[in-house]
Protein backbone atom coordinates (compact mmCIF):
# COMPACT_ATOMS: atom_id res chain seq x y z
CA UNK A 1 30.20 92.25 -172.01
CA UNK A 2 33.02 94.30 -173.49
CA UNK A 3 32.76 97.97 -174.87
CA UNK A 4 35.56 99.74 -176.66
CA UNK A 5 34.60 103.35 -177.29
CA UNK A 6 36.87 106.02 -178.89
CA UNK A 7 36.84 110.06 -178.22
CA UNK A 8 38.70 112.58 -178.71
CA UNK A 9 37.45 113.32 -182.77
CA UNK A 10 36.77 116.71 -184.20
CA UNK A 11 37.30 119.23 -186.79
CA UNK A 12 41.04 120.83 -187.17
CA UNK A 13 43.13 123.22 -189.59
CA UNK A 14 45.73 121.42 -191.96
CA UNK A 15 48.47 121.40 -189.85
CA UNK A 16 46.69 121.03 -186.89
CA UNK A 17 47.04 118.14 -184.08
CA UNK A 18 44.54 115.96 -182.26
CA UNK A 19 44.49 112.98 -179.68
CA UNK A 20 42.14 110.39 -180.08
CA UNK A 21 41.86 108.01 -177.29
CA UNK A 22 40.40 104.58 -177.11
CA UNK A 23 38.80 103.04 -174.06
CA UNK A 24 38.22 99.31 -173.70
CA UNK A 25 35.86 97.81 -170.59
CA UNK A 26 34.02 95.08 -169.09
CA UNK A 27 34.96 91.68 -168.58
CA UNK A 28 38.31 91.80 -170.13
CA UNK A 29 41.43 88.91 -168.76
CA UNK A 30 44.24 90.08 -171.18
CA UNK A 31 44.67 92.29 -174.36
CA UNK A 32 47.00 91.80 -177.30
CA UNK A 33 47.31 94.03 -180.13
CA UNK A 34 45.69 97.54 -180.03
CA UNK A 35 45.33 99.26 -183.58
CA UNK A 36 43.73 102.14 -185.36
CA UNK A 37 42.02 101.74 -188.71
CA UNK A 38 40.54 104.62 -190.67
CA UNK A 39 37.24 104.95 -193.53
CA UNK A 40 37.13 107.71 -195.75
CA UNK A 41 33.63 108.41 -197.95
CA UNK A 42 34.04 105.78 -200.61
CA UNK A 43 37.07 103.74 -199.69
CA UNK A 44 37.60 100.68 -197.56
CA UNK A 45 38.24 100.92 -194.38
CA UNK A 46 42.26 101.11 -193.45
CA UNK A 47 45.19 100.51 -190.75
CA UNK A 48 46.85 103.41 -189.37
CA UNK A 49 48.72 101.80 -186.58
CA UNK A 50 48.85 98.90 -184.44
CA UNK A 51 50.64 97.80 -181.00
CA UNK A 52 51.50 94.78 -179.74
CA UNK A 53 51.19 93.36 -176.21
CA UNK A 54 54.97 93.58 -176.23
CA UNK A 55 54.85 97.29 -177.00
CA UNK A 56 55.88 96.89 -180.99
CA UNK A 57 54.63 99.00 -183.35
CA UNK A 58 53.38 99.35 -186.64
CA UNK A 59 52.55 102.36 -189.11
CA UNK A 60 51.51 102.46 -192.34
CA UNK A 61 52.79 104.26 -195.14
CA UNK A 62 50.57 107.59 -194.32
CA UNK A 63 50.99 107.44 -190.69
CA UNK A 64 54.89 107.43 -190.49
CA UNK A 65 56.24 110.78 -188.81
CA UNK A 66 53.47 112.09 -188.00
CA UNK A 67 51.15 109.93 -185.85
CA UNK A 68 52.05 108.33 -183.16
CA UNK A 69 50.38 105.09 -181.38
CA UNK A 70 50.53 103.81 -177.57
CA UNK A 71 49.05 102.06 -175.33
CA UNK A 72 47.68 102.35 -171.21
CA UNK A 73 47.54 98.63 -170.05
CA UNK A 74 46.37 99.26 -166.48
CA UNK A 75 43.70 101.87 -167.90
CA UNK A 76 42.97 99.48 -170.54
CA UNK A 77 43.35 102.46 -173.06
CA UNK A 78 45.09 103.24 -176.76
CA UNK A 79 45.80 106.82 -177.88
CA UNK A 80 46.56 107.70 -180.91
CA UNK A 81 48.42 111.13 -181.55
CA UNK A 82 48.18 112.88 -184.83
CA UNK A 83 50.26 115.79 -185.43
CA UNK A 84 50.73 117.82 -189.32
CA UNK A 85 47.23 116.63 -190.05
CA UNK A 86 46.20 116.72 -194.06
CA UNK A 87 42.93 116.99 -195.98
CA UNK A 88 43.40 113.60 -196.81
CA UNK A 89 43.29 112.82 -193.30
CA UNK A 90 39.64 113.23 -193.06
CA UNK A 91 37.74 109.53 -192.03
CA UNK A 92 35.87 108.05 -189.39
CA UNK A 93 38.81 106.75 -186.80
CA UNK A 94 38.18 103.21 -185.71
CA UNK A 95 39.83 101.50 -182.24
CA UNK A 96 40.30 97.51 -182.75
CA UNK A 97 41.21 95.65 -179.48
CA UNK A 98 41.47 91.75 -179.85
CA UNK A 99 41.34 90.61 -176.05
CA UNK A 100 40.18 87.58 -174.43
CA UNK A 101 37.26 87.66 -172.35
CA UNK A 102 37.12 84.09 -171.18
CA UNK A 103 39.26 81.77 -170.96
CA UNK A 104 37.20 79.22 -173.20
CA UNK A 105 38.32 80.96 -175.75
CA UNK A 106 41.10 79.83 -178.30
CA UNK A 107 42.68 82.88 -178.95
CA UNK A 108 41.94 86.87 -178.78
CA UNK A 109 38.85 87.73 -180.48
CA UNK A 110 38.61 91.44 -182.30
CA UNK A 111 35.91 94.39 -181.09
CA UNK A 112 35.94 97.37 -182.37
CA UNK A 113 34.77 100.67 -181.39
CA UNK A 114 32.15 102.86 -183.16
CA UNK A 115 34.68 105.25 -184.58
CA UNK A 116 35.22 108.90 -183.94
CA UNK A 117 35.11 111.37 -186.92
CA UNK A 118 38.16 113.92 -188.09
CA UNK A 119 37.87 116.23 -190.48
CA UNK A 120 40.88 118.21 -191.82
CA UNK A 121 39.86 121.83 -193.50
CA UNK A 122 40.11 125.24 -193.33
């Protein structure tokens, strides 16, 4: 059974800085992309950033110069650093891990953790 569990949430001053970290376990044989996706009250759920097995990276539009994605493969582990953090900031921070658990399988399947909350305010 795999779990992939994010910390590291909390409330900070505009401006401020956190580390979220991601945590994948269990029976896990190899993991491809890594990615952050965020939900603010009342809008759909979003990417922030995503990794690749071979280390490439992705932002989008919001996160650019100011977050910053990577990845622990022997820990099994994605952080993801945000630094001048916004109001607009605020969501619920979701981890997505596609890995393969079994080698029956096709391809990498997705799990996702249960998100960690930020909140950006003074």
């Amino acid at each position: 059974q795999v779990q992939v569990v994010e910390s590291g949430g909390g409330l900070v001053q505009p401006g401020g800085s956190l580390r979220l970290s991601c945590a994948a376990s269990g029976t896990i044989l190899s993991i491809g992309t890594m990615a952050w996706y965020r939900q603010a009250p009342g809008k759909q759920r979003e990417l922030v950033a995503r990794i690749g097995s071979d280390e490439r990276v992705v932002y989008a539009d919001p996160a650019k110069g100011r977050f910053t994605i990577n990845r622990d493969n022997a820990r099994k582990m994605t952080y993801l650093g945000l630094n001048s953090l916004k109001p607009e900031d605020t969501a619920v921070y979701y981890c997505k891990v596609d890995l393969r658990s079994t080698w029956l399988s096709p391809s990498d399947e997705a799990y996702w953790g249960q998100g960690t909350q930020v909140t950006v305010s003074s």
